[in-house]
C-alpha atoms as a PDB file:
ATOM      1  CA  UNK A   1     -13.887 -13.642  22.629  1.00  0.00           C
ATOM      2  CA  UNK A   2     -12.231  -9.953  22.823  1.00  0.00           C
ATOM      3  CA  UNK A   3     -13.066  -7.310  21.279  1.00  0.00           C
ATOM      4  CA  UNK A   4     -10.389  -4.045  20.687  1.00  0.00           C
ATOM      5  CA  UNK A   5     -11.295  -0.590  19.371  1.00  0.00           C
ATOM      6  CA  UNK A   6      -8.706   1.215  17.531  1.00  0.00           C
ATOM      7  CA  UNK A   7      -7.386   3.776  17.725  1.00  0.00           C
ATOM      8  CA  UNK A   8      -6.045   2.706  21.144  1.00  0.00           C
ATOM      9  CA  UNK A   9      -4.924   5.716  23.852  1.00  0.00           C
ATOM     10  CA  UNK A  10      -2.003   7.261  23.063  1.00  0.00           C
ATOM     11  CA  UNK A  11      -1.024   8.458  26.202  1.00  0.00           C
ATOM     12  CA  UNK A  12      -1.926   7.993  29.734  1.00  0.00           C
ATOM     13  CA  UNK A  13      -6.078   7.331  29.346  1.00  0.00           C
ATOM     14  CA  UNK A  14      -8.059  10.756  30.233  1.00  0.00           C
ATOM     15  CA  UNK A  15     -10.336   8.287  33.052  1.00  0.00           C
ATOM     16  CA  UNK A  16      -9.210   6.697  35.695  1.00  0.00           C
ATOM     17  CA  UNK A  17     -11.023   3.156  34.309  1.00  0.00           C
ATOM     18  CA  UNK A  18      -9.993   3.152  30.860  1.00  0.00           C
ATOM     19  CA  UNK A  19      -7.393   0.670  29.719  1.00  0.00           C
ATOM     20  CA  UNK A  20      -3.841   1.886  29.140  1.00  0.00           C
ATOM     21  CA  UNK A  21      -2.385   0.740  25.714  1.00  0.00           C
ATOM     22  CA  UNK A  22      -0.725  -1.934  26.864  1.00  0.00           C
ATOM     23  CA  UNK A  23      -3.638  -3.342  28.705  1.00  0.00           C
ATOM     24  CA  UNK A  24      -5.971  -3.040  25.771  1.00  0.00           C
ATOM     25  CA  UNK A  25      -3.624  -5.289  24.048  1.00  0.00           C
ATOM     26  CA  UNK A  26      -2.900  -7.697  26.451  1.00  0.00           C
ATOM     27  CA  UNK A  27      -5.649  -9.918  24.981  1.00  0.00           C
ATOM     28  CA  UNK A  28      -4.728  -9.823  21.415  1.00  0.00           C
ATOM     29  CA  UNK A  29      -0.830 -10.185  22.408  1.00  0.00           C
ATOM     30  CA  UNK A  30      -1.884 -13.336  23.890  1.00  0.00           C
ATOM     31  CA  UNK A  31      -3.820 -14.920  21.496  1.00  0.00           C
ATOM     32  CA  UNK A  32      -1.196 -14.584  18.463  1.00  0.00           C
ATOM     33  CA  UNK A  33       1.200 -17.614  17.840  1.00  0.00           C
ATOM     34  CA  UNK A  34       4.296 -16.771  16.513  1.00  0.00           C
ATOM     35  CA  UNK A  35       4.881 -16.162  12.648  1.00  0.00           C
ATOM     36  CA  UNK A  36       6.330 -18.025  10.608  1.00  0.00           C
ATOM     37  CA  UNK A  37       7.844 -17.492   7.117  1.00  0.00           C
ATOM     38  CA  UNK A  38       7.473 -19.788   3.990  1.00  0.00           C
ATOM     39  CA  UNK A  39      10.885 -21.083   2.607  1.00  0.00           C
ATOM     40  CA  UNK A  40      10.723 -24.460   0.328  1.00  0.00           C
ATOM     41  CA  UNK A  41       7.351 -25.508   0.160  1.00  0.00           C
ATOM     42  CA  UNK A  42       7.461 -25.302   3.633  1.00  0.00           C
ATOM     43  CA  UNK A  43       6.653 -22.784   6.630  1.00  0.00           C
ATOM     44  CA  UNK A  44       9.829 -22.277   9.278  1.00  0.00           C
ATOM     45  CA  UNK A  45       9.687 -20.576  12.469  1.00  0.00           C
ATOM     46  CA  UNK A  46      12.992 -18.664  13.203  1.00  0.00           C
ATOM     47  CA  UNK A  47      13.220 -15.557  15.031  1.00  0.00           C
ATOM     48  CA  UNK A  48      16.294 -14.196  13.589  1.00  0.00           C
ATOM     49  CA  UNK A  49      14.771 -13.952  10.496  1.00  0.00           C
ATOM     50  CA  UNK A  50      11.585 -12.854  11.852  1.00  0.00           C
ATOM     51  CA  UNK A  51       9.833 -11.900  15.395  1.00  0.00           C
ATOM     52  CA  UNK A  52       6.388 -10.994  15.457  1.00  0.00           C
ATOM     53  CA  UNK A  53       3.109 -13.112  16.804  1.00  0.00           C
ATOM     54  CA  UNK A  54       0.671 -13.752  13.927  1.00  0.00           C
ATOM     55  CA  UNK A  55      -3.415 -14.681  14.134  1.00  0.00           C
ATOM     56  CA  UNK A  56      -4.473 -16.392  10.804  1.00  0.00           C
ATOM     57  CA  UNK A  57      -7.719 -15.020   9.558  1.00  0.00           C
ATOM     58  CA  UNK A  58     -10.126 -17.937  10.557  1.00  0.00           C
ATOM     59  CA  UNK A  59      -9.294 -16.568  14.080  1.00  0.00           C
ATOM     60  CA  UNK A  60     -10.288 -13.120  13.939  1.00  0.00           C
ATOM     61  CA  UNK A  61     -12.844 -10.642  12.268  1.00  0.00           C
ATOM     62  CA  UNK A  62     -12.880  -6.754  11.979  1.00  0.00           C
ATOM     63  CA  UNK A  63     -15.048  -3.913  10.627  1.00  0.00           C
ATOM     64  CA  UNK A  64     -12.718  -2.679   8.586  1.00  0.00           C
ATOM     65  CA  UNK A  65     -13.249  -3.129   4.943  1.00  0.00           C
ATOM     66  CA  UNK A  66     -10.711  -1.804   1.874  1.00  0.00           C
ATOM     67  CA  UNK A  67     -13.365  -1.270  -0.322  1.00  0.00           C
ATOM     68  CA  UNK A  68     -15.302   1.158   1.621  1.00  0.00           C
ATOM     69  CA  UNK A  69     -12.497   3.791   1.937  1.00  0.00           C
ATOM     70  CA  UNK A  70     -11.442   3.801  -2.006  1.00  0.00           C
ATOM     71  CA  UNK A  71      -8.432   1.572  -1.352  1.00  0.00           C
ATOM     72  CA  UNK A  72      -9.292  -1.267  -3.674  1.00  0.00           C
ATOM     73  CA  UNK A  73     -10.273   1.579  -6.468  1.00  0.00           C
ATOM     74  CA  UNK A  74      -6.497   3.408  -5.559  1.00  0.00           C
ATOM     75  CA  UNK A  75      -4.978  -0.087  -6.202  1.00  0.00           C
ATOM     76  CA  UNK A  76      -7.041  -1.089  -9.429  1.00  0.00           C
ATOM     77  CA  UNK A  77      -6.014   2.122 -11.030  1.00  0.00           C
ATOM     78  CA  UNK A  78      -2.431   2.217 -10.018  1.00  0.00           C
ATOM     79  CA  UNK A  79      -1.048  -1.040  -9.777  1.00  0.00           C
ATOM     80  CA  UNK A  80      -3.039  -3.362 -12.109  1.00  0.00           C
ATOM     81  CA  UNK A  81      -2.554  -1.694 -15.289  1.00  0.00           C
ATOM     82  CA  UNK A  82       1.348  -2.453 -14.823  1.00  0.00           C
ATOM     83  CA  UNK A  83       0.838  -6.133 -14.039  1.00  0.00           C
ATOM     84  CA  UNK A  84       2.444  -7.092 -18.189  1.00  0.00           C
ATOM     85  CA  UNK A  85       5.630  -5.644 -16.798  1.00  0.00           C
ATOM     86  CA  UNK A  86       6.139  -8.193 -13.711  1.00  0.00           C
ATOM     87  CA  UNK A  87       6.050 -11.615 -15.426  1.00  0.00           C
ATOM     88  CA  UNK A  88       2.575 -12.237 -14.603  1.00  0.00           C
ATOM     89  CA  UNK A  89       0.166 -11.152 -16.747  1.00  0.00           C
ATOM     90  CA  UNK A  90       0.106 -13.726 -19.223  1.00  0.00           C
ATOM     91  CA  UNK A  91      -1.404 -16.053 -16.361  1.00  0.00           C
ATOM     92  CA  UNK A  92      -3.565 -13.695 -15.047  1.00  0.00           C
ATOM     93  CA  UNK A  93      -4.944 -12.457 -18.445  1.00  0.00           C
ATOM     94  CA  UNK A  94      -5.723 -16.213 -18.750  1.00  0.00           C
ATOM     95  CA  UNK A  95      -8.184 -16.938 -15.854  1.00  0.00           C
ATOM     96  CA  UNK A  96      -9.621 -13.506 -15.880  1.00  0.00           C
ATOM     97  CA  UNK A  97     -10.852 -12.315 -19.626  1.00  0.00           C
ATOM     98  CA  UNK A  98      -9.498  -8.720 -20.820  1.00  0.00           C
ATOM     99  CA  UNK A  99      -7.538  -6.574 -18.869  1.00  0.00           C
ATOM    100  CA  UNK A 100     -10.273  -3.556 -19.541  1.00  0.00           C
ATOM    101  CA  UNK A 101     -12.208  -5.970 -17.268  1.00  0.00           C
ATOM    102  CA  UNK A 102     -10.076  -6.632 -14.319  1.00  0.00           C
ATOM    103  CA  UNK A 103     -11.210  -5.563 -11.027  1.00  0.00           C
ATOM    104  CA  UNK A 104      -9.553  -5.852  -7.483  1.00  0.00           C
ATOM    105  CA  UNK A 105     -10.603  -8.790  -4.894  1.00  0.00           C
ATOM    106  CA  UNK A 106      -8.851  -8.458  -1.439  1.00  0.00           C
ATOM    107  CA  UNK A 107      -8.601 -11.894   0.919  1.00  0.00           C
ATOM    108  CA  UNK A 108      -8.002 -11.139   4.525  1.00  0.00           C
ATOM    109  CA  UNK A 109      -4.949 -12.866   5.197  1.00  0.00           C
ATOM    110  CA  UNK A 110      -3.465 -12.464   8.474  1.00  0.00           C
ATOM    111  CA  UNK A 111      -3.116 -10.233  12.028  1.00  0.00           C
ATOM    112  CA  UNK A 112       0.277  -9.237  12.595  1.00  0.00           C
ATOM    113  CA  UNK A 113       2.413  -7.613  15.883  1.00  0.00           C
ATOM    114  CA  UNK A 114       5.354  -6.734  15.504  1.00  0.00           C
ATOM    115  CA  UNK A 115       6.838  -5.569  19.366  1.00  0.00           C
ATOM    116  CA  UNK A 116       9.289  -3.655  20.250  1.00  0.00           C
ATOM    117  CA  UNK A 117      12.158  -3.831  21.412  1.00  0.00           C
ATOM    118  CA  UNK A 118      13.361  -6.184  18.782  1.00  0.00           C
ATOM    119  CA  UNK A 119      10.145  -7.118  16.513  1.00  0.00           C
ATOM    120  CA  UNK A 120      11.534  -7.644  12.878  1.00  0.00           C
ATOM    121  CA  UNK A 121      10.989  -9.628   9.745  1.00  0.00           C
ATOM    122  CA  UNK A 122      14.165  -9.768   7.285  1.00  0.00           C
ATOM    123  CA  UNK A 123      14.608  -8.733   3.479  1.00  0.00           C
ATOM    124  CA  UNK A 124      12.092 -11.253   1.492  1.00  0.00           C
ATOM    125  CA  UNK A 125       9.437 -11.967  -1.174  1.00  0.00           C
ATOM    126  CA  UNK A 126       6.168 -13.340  -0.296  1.00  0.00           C
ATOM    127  CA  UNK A 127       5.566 -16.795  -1.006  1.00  0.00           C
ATOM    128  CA  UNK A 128       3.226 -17.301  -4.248  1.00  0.00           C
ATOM    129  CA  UNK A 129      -0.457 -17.899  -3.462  1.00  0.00           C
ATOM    130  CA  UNK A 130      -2.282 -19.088  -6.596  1.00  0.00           C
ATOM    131  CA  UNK A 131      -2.352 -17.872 -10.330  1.00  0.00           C
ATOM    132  CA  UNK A 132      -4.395 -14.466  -9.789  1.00  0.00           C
ATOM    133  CA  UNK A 133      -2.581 -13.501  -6.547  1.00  0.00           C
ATOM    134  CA  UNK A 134      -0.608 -10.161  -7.785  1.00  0.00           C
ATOM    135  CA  UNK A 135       0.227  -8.514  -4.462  1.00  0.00           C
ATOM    136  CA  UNK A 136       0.216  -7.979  -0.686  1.00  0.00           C
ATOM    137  CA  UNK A 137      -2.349  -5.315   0.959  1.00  0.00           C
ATOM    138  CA  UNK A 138      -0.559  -4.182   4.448  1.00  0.00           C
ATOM    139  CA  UNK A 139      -3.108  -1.973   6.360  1.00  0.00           C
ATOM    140  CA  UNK A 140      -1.542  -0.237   9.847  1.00  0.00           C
ATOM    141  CA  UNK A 141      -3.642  -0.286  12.992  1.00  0.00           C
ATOM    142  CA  UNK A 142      -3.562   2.971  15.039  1.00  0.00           C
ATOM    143  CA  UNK A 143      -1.397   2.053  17.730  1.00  0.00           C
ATOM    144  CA  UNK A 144       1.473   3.783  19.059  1.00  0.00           C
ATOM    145  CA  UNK A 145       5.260   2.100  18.071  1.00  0.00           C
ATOM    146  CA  UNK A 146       8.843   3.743  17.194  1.00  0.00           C
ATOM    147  CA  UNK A 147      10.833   2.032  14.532  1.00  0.00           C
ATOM    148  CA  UNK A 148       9.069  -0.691  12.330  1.00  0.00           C
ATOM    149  CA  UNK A 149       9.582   1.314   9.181  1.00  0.00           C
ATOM    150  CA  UNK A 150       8.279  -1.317   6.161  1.00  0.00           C
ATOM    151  CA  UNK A 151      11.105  -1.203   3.416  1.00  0.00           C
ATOM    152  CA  UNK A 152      10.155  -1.709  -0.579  1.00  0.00           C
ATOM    153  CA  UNK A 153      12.430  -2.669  -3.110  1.00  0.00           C
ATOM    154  CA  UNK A 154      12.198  -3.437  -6.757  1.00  0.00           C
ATOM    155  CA  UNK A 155      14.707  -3.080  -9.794  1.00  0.00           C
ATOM    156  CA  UNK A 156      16.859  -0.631  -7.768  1.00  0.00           C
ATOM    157  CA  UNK A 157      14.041   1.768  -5.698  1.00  0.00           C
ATOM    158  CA  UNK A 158      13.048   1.576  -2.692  1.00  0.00           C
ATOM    159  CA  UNK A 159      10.631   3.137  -1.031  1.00  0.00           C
ATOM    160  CA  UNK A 160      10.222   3.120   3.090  1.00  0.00           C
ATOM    161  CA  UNK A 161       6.597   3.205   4.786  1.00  0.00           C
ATOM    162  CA  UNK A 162       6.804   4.918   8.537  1.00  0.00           C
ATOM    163  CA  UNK A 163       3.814   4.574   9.960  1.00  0.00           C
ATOM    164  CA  UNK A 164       5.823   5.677  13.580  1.00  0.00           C
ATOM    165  CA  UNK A 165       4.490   7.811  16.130  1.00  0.00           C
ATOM    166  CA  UNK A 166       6.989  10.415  15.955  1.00  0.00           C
ATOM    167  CA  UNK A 167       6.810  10.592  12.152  1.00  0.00           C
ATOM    168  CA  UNK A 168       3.420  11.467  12.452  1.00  0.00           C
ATOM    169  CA  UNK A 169       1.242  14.140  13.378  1.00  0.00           C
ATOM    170  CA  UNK A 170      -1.947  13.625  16.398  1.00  0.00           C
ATOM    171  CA  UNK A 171      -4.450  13.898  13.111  1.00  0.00           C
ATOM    172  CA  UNK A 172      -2.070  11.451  11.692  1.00  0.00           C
ATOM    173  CA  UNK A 173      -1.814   8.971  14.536  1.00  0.00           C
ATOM    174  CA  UNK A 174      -5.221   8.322  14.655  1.00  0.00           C
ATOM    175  CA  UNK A 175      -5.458   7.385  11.091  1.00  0.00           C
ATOM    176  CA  UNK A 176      -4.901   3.646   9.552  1.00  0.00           C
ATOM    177  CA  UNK A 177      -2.341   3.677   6.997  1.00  0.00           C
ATOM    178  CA  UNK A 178      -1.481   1.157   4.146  1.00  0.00           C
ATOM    179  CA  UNK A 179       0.225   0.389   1.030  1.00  0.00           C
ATOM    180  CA  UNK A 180      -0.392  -2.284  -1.435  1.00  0.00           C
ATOM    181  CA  UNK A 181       3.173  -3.944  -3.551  1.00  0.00           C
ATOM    182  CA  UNK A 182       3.578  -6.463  -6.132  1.00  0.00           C
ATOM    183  CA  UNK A 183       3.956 -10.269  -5.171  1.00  0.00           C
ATOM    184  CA  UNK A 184       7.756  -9.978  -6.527  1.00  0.00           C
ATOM    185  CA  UNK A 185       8.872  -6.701  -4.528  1.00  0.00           C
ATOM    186  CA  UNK A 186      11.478  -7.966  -2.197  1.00  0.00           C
ATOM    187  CA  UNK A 187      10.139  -5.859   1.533  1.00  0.00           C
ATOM    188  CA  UNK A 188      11.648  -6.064   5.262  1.00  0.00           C
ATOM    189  CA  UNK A 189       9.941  -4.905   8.291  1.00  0.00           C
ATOM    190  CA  UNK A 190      12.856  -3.128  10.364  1.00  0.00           C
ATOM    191  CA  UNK A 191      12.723  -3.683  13.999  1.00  0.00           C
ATOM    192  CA  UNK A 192       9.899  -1.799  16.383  1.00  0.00           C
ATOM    193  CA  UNK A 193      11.893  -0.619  19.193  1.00  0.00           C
ATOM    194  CA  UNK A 194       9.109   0.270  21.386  1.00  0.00           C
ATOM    195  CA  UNK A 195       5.021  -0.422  21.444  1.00  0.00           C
ATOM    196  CA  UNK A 196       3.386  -2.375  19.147  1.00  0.00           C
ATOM    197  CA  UNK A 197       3.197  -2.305  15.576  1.00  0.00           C
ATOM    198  CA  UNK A 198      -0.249  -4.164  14.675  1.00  0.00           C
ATOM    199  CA  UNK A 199      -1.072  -4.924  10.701  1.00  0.00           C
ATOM    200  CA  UNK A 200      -3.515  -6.527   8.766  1.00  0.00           C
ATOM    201  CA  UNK A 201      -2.484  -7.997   5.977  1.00  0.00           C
ATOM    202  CA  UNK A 202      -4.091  -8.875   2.677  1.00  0.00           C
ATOM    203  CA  UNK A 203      -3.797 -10.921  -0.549  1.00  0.00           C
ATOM    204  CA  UNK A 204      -4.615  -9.342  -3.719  1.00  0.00           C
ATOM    205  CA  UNK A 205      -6.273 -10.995  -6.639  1.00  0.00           C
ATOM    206  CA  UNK A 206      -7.429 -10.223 -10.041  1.00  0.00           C
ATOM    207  CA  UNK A 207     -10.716 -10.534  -9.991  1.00  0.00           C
ATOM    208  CA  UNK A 208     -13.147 -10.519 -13.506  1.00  0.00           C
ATOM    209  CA  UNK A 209     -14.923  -6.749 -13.139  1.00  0.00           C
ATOM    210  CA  UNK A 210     -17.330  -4.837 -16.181  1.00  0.00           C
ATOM    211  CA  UNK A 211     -17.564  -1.065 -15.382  1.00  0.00           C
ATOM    212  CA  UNK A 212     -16.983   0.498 -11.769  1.00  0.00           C
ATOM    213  CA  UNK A 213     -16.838   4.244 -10.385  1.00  0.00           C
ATOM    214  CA  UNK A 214     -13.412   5.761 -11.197  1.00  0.00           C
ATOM    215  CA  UNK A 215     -11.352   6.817  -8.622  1.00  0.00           C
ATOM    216  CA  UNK A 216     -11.696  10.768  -7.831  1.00  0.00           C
ATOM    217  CA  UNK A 217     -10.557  10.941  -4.782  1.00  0.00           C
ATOM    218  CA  UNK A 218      -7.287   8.983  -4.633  1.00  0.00           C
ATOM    219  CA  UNK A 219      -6.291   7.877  -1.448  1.00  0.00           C
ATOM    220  CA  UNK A 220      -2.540   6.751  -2.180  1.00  0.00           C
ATOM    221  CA  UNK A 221       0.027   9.525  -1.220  1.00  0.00           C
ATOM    222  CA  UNK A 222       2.099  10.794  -3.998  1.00  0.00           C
ATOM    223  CA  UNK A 223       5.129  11.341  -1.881  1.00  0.00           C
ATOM    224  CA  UNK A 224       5.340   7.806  -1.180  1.00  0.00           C
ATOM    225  CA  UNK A 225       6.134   6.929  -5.154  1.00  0.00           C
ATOM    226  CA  UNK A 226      10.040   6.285  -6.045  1.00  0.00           C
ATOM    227  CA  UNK A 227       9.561   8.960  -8.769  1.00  0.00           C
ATOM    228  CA  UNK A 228       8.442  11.659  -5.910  1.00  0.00           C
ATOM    229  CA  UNK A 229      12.390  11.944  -4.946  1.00  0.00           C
ATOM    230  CA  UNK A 230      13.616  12.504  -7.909  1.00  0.00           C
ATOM    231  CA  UNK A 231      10.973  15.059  -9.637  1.00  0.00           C
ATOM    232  CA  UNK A 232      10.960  17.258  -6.533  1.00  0.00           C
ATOM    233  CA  UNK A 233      15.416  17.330  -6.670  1.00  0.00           C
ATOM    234  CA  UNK A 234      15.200  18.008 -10.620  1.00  0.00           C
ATOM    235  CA  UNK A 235      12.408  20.892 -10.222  1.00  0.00           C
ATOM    236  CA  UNK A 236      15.185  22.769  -7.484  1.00  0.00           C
ATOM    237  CA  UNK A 237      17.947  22.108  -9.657  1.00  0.00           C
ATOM    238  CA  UNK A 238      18.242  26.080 -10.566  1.00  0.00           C
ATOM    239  CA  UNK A 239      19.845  25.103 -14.056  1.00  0.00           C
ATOM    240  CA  UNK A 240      16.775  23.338 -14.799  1.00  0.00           C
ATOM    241  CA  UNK A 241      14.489  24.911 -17.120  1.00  0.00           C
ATOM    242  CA  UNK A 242      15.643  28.238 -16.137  1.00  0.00           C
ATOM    243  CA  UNK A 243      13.318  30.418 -18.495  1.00  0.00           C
ATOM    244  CA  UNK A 244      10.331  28.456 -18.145  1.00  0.00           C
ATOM    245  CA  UNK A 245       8.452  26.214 -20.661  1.00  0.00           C
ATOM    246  CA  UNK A 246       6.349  22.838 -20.821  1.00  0.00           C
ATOM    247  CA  UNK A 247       7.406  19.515 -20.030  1.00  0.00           C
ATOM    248  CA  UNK A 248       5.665  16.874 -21.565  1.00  0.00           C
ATOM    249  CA  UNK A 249       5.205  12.993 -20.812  1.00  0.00           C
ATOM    250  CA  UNK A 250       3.969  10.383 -23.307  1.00  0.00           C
ATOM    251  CA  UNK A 251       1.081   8.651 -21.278  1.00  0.00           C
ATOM    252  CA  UNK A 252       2.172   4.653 -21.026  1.00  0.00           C
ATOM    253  CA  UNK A 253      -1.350   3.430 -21.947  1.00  0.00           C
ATOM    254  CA  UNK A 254      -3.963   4.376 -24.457  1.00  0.00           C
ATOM    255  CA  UNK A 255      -7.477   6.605 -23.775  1.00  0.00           C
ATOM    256  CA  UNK A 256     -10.374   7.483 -26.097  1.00  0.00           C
ATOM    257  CA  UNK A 257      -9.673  10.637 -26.221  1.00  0.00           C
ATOM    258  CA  UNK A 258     -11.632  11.356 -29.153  1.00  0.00           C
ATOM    259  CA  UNK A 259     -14.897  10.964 -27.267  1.00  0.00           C
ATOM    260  CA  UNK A 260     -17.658  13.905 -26.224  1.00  0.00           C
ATOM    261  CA  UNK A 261     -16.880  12.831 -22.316  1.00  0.00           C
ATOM    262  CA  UNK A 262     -12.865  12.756 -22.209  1.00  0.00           C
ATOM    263  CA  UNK A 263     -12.108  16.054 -20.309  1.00  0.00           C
ATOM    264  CA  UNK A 264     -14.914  15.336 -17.814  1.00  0.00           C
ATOM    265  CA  UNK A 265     -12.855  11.923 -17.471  1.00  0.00           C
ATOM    266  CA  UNK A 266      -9.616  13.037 -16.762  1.00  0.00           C
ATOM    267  CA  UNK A 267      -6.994  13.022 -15.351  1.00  0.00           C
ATOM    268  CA  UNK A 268      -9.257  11.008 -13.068  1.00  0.00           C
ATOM    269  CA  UNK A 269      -9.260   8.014 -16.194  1.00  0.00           C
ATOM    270  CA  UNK A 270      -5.959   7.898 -15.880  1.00  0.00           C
ATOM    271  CA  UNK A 271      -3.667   4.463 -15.699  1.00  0.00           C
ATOM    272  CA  UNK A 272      -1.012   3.142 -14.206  1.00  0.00           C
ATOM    273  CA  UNK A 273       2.256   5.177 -14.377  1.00  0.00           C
ATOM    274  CA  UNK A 274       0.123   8.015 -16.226  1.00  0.00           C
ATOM    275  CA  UNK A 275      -1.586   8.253 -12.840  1.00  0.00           C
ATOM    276  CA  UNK A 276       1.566   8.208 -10.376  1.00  0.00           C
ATOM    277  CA  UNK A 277       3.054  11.078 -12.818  1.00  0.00           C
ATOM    278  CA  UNK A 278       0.135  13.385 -12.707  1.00  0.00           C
ATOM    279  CA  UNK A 279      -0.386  13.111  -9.268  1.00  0.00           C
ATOM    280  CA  UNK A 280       3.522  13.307  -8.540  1.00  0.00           C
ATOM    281  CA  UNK A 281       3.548  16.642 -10.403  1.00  0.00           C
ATOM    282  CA  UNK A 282       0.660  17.804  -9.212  1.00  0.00           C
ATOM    283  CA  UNK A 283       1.619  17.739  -5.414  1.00  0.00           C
ATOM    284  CA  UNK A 284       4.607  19.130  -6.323  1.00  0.00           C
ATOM    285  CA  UNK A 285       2.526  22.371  -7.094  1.00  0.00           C
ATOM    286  CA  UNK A 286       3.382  22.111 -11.164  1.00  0.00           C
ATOM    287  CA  UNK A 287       0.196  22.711 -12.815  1.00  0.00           C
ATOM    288  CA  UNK A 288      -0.156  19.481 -15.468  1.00  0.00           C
ATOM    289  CA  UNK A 289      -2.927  18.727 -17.962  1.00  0.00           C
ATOM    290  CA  UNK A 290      -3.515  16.111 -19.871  1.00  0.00           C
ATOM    291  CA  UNK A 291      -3.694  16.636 -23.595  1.00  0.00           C
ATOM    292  CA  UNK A 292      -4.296  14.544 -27.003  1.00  0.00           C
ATOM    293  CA  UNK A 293      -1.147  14.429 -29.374  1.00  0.00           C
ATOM    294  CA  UNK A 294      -1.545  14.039 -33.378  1.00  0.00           C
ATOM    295  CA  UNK A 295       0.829  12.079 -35.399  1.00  0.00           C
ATOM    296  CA  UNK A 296       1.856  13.596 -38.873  1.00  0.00           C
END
């Protein structure tokens, strides 16, 4: 049995006996077979297609839980209210009761490491894991790598993950990152050209939930979002809205905003795409509220 604390040194170790990076990992590097990918019913092990080792999740534990840092609550408010535009709703709504009562269960999955110089895993979608199953969880040790950038793709945007060292600050490299996709968003690892890029991967179910705390504090990153691209180029376009004025957004899903408690609610009640467009705004420094609208 081993035991590895991240975040590991990430440069030469300040005593004499501490491990270096590499030797902290020697343990782990060994233990990991090497990953396969499911094609056909069927699991095939080519390295072309993808090099990484792999430990399956009967053969390791950690301390780290989603829950406890807001993740799962970022995810349920973000991505599950959008789950009747991928195709799988219908089955979901089916073995878990009203959407108004869905809540987010994460399955540890698998241990990852990718190493450079040529760690990869090619353009694909993940292999369907049960009726519920809606996504993929992909939480990023601490652990210093260059390349490995995670690649997300769906109707036409993509969005790229770097978790690097160098696109990172030393606050920043110390930190575990993530992201969370639908089951049908086709992603690519590109390869690590040097260290060791070491992930934890998760499945994501609907799960039956009443009630939960809202999510205040959302820990996703707006500038991650497709949309965050194209808002920030159309807000420096100097023909746009030259004089000034208000630009408004129809939210995508509904809110009682007739009751006593609604501003105290949002924006942090917010759903979905109504989420990702208030926050996108918001970071961009536009001020954005989020108002009731009457029909004649």
């Amino acid at each position: 049995i081993h035991k590895i604390t991240f975040p590991l040194p990430l440069q030469s170790p300040p005593k004499p006996s501490a491990p270096s990076p590499i030797l902290a990992l020697t343990p782990l590097l060994r233990a990991c077979a090497p990953a396969t990918f499911g094609h056909a019913d069927r699991d095939v092990l080519d390295e072309t297609y993808r090099k990484a080792g792999k430990l399956d999740a009967e053969n390791f534990s950690t301390n780290f839980h989603p829950a406890d840092f807001g993740i799962l609550d970022a995810i349920k408010q973000t991505l599950l209210p959008g789950l009747n535009g991928t195709g799988m709703g219908t089955a979901i709504d089916v073995g878990c009761g009203r959407e108004e009562h869905w809540g987010v269960r994460a399955e540890l999955y698998k241990l990852n490491v990718y190493s450079g110089p040529s760690g990869m895993f090619q353009k694909h979608v993940d292999t369907p894991r049960g009726a519920t199953k809606f996504g993929s969880l992909v939480v990023c040790l601490p652990c210093a790598y260059e390349g490995g950038e995670l690649l997300i793709s769906h109707e036409g945007h993509v969005s790229i993950f770097d978790w690097s060292a160098s696109n990172s600050s030393f606050e920043d490299k110390n930190a575990i990152k993530w992201c969370a996709f639908y089951s049908d968003c086709e992603h690519e690892v590109l390869p690590v050209t040097t260290g060791h890029r070491v992930t934890i991967t998760y499945n994501l179910y609907v799960s039956g939930h009443v009630g939960g705390i809202l999510q205040r504090y959302p820990t996703a990153d707006p500038s991650l979002y497709p949309l965050f691209e194209g808002a920030k180029k159309m807000l420096e376009m100097p023909s746009f809205m030259t004089i000034g004025g208000t630009l408004g957004f129809y939210c995508a899903h509904q809110y009682a905003h007739t009751r006593k408690v609604t501003n105290q609610l949002m924006p942090h009640a917010l759903k979905g795409i109504d989420a990702v467009l208030f926050a996108v705004f918001s970071s961009l420094g536009v001020k954005v509220y989020v108002r009731p609208v009457l029909d004649n």
